[in-house]
C-alpha atoms as a PDB file:
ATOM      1  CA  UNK A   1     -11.749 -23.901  12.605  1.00  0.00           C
ATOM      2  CA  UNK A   2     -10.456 -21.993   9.697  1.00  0.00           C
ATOM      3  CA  UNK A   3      -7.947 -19.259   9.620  1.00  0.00           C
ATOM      4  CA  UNK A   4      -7.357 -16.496   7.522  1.00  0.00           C
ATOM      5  CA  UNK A   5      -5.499 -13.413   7.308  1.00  0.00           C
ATOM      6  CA  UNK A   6      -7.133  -9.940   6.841  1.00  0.00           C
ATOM      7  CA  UNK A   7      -5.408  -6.644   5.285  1.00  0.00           C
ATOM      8  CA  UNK A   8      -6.214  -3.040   5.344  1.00  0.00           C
ATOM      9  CA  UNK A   9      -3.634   0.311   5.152  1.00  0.00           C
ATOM     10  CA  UNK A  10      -3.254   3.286   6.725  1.00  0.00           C
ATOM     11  CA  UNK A  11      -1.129   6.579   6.197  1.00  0.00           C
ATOM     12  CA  UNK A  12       0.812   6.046   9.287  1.00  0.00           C
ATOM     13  CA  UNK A  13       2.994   4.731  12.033  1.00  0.00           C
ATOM     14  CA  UNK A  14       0.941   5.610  14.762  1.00  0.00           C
ATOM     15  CA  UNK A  15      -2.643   4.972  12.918  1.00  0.00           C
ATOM     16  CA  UNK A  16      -1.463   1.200  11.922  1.00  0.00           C
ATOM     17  CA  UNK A  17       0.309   0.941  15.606  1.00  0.00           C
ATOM     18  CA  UNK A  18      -3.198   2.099  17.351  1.00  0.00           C
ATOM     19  CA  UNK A  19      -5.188  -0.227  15.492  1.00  0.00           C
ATOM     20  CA  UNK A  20      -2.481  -3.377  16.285  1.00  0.00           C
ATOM     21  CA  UNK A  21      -3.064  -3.120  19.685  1.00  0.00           C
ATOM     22  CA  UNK A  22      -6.802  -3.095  19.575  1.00  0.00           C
ATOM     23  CA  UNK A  23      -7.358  -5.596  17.825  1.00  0.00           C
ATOM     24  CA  UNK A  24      -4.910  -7.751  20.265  1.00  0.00           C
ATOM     25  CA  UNK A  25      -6.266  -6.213  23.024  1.00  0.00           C
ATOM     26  CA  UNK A  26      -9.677  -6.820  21.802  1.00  0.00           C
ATOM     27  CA  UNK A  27      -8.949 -10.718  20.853  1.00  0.00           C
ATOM     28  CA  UNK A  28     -10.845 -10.133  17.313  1.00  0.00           C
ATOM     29  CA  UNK A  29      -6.797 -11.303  16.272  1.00  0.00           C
ATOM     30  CA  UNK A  30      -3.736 -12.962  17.714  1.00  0.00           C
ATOM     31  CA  UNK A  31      -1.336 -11.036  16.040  1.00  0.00           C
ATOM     32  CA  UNK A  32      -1.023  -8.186  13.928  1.00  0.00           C
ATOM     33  CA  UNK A  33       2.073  -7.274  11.957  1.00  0.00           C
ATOM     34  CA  UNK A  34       2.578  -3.574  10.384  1.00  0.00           C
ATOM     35  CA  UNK A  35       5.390  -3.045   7.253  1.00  0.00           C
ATOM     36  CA  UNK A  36       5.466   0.073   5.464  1.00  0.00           C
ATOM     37  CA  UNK A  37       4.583   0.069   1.529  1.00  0.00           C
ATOM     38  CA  UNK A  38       4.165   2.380  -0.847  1.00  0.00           C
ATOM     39  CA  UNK A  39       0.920   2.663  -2.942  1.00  0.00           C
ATOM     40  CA  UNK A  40      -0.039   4.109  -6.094  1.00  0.00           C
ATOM     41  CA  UNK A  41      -3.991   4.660  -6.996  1.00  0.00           C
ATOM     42  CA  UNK A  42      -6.476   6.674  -7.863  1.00  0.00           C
ATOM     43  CA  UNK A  43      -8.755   8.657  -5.440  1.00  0.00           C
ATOM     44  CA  UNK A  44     -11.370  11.585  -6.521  1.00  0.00           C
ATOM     45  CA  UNK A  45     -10.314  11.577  -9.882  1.00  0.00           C
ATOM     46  CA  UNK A  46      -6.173  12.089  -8.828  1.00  0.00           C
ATOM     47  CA  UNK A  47      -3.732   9.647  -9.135  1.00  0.00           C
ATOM     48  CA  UNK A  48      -1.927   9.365  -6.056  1.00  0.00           C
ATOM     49  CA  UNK A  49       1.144   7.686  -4.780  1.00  0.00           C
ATOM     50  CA  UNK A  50       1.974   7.548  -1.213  1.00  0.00           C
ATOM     51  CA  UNK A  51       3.555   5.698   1.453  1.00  0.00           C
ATOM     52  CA  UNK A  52       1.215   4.027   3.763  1.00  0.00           C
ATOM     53  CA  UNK A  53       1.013   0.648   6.379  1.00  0.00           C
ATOM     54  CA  UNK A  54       0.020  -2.319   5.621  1.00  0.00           C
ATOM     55  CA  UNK A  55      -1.417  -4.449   8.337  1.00  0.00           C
ATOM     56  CA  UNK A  56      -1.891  -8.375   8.367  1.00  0.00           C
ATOM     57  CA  UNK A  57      -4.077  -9.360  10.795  1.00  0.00           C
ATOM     58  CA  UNK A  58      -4.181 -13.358  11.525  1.00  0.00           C
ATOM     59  CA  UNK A  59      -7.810 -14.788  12.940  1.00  0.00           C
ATOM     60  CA  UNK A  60     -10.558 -17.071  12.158  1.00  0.00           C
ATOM     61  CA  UNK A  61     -12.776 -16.974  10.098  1.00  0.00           C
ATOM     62  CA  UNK A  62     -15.214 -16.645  12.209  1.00  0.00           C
ATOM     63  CA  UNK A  63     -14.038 -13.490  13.141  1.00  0.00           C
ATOM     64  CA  UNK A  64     -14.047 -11.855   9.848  1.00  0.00           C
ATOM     65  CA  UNK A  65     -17.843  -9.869  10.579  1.00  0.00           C
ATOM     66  CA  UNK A  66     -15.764  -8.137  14.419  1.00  0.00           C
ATOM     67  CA  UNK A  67     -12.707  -7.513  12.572  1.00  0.00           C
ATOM     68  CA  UNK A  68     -14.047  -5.728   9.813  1.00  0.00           C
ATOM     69  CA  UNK A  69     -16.691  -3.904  11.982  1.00  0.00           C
ATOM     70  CA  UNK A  70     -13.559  -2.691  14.492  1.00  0.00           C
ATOM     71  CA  UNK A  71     -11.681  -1.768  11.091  1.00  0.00           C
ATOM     72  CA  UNK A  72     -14.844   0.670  10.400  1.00  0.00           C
ATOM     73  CA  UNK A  73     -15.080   1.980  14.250  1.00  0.00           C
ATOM     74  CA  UNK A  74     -10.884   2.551  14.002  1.00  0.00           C
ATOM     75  CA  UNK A  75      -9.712   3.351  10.369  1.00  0.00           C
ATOM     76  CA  UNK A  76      -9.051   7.084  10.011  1.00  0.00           C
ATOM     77  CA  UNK A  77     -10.103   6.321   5.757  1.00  0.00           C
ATOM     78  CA  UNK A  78     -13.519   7.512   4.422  1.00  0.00           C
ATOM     79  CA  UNK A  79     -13.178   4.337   2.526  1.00  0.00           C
ATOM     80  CA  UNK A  80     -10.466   1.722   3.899  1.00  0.00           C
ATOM     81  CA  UNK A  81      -9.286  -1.241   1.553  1.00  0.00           C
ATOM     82  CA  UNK A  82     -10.507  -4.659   3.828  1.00  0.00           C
ATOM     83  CA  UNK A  83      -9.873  -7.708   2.840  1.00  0.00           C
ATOM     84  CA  UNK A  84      -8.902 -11.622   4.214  1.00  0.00           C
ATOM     85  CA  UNK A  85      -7.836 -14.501   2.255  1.00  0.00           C
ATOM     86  CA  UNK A  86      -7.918 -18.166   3.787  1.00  0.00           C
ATOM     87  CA  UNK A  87      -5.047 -19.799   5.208  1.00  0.00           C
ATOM     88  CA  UNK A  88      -5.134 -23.286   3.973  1.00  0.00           C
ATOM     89  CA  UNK A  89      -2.100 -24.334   5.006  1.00  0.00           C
ATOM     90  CA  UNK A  90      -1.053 -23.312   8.656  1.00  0.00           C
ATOM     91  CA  UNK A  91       1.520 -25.088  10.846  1.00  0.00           C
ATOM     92  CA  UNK A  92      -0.769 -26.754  13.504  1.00  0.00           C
ATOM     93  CA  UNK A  93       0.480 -25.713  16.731  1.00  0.00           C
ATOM     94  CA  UNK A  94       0.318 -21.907  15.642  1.00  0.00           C
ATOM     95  CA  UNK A  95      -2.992 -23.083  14.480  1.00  0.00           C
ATOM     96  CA  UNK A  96      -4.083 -23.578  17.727  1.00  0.00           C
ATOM     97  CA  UNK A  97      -2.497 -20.785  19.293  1.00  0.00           C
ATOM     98  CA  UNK A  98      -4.006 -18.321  16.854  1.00  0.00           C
ATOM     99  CA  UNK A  99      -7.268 -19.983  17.668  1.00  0.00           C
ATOM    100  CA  UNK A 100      -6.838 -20.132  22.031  1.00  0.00           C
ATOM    101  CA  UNK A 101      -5.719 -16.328  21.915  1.00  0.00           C
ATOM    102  CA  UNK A 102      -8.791 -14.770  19.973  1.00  0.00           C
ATOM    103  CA  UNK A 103     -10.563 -17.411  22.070  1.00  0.00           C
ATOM    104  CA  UNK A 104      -9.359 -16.048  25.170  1.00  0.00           C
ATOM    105  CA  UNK A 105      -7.869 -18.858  26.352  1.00  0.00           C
ATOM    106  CA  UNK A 106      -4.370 -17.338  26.404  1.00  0.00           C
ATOM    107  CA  UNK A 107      -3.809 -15.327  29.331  1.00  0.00           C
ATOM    108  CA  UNK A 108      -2.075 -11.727  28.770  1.00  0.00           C
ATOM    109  CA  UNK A 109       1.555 -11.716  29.606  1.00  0.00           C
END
């Protein structure tokens, strides 16, 4: 089974914090990490430059179609940046654990 790692931002602590522990909660991921960044783009015609959170999201690929659709249902953005890159090289026992906890197969501590 493959892995991969998805991304998407927020504008904030809290928003990138909620959506963490859903996605846990919800096993669509086994771990989600938040760091803040600081992006510059442009939106409706006005370049902008704010700080936001970036989360990393680790999963399978299988998983990709549920994490993006619980991004949607979650993500405060009219239009939030998605998007996963394979993980072709992953140590193998965090392979596995990655795989048994969005499999259920890792009880909640």
């Amino acid at each position: 089974m493959s892995l991969i790692a998805v991304f998407t931002t927020v504008g904030d602590e809290e928003q990138a914090q909620h959506i963490a522990r859903e996605m846990v909660q919800r096993r669509l991921v086994a771990c989600a990490q938040i760091e803040a960044i600081e992006s510059v783009f442009y939106w409706q015609g006005a370049l902008c430059q704010e700080r936001e959170f970036r989360l990393l999201l680790k999963t399978t690929a299988d998983n990709y179609a549920a994490v993006e659709a619980a991004i949607h249902e979650l993500h405060p953005y009219e239009l939030p940046a998605i998007h996963a890159v394979a993980l072709d090289r992953v140590f193998e026992p965090y392979a596995q654990w990655v795989i048994d906890s969005v499999q259920g197969r890792m009880p909640p501590q």
